[in-house]
C-alpha atoms as a PDB file:
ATOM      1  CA  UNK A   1      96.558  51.017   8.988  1.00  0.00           C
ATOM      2  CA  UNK A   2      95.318  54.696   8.850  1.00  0.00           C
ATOM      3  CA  UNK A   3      94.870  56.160   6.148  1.00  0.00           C
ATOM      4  CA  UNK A   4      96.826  59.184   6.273  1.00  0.00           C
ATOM      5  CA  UNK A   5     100.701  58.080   6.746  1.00  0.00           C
ATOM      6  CA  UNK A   6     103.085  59.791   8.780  1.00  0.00           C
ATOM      7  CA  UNK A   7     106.284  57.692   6.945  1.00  0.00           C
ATOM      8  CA  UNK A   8     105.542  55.256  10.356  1.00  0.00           C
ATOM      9  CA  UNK A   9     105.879  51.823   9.277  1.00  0.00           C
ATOM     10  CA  UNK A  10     103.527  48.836  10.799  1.00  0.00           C
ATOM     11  CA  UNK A  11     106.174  48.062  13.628  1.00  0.00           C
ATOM     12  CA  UNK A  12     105.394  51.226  14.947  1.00  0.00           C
ATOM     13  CA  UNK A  13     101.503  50.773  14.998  1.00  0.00           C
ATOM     14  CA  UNK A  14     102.165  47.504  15.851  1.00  0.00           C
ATOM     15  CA  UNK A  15     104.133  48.644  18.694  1.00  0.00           C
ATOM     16  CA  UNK A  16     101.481  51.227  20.213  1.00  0.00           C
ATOM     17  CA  UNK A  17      99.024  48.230  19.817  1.00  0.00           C
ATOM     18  CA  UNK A  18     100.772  46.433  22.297  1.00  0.00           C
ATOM     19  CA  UNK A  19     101.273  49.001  24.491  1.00  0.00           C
ATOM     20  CA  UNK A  20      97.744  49.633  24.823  1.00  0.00           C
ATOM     21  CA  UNK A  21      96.876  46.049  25.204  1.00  0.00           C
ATOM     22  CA  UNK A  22      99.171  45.278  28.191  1.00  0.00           C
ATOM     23  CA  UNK A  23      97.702  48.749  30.040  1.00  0.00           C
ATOM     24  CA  UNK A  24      94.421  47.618  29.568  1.00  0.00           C
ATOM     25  CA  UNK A  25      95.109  43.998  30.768  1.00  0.00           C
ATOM     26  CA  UNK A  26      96.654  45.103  34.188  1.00  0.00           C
ATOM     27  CA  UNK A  27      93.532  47.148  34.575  1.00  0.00           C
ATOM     28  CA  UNK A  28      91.471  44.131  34.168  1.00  0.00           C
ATOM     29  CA  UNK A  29      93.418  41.956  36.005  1.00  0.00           C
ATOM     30  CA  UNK A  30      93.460  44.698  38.881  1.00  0.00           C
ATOM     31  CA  UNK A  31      89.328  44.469  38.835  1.00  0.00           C
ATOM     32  CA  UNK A  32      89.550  40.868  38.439  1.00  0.00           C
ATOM     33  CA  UNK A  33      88.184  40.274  35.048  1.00  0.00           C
ATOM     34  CA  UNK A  34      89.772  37.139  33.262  1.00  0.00           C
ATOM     35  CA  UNK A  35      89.994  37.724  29.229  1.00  0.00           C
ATOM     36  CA  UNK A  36      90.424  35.159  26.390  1.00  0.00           C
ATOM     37  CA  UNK A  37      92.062  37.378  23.888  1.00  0.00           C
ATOM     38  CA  UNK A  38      94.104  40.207  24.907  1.00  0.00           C
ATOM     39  CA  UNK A  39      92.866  41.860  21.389  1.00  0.00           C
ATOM     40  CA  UNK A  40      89.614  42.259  23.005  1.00  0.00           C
ATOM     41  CA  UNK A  41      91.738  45.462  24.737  1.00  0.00           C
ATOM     42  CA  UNK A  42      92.828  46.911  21.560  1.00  0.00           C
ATOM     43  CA  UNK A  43      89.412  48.333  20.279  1.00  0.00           C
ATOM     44  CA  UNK A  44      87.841  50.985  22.341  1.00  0.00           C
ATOM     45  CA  UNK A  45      87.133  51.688  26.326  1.00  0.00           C
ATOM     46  CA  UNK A  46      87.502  49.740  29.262  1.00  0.00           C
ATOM     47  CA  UNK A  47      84.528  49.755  31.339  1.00  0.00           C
ATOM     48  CA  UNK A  48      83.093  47.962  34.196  1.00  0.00           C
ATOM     49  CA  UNK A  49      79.024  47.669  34.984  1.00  0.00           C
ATOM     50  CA  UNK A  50      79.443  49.973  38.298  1.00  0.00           C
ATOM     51  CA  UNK A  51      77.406  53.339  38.483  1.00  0.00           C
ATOM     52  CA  UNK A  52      80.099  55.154  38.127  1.00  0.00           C
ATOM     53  CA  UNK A  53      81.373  53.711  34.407  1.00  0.00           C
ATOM     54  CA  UNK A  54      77.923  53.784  34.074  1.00  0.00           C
ATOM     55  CA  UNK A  55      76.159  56.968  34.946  1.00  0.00           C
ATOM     56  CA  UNK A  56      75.499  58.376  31.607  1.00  0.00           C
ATOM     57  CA  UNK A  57      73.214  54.942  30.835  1.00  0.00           C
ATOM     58  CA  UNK A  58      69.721  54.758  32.383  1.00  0.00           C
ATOM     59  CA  UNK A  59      68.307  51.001  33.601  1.00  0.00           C
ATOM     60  CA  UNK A  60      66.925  50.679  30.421  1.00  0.00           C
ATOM     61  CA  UNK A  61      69.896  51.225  28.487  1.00  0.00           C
ATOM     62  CA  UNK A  62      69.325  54.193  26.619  1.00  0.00           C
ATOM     63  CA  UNK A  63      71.635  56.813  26.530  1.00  0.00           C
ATOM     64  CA  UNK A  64      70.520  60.108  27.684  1.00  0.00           C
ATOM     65  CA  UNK A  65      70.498  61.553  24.130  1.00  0.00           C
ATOM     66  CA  UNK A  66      67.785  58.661  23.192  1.00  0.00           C
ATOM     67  CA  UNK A  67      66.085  59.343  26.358  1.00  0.00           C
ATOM     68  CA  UNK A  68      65.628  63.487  25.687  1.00  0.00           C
ATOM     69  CA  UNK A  69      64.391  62.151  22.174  1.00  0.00           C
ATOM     70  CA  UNK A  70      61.983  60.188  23.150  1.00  0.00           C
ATOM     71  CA  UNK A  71      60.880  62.374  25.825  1.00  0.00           C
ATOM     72  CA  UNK A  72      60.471  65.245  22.359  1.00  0.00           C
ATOM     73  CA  UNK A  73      58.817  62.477  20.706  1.00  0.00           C
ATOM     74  CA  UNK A  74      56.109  61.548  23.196  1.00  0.00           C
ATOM     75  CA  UNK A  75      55.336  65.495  23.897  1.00  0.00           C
ATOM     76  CA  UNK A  76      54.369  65.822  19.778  1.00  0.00           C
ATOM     77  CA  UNK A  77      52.591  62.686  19.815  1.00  0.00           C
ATOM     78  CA  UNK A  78      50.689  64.536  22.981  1.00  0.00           C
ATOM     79  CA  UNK A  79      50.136  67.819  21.642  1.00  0.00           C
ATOM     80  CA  UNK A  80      48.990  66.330  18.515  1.00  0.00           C
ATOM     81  CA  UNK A  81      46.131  64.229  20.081  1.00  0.00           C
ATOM     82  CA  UNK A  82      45.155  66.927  22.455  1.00  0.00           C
ATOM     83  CA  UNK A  83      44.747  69.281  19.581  1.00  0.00           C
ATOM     84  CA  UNK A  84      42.347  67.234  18.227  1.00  0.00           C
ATOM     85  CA  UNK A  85      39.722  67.401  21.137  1.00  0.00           C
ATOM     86  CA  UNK A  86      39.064  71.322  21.041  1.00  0.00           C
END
């Protein structure tokens, strides 16, 4: 339940539940994916492994936010050695 009520009772959440569920199933039976529990669909996105559900990941996995980190990380680390030498 949410926590902030709206004087909707749970056949109405219960309702929207299922409503999302069956979308999400005819999109995965329209790609061909075969699910055990329809729940599965209730909690979050539907995505497949193609480059195009998948452009914001790199090979590695890391999203791009990780990757500009590390990238910030690696350039201190650098600096910090190479101030050392002079």
């Amino acid at each position: 339940m949410k926590p902030h009520k709206k004087n909707r009772n749970r056949a109405y959440y219960r309702h929207h539940r299922n409503r999302v569920i069956q979308r999400k199933t005819k999109i995965a039976k329209q790609f061909g994916w075969d699910s055990r529990f329809t729940g599965y669909f209730a909690k979050g996105k539907v995505h497949c492994s193609c480059w195009m559900c998948s452009q914001k990941t790199n090979r590695n996995g890391f999203p791009h936010s990780q990757i500009m980190q590390l990238e910030h990380l690696e350039s201190q680390l650098s600096d910090y050695f190479y101030e050392g030498e002079f």
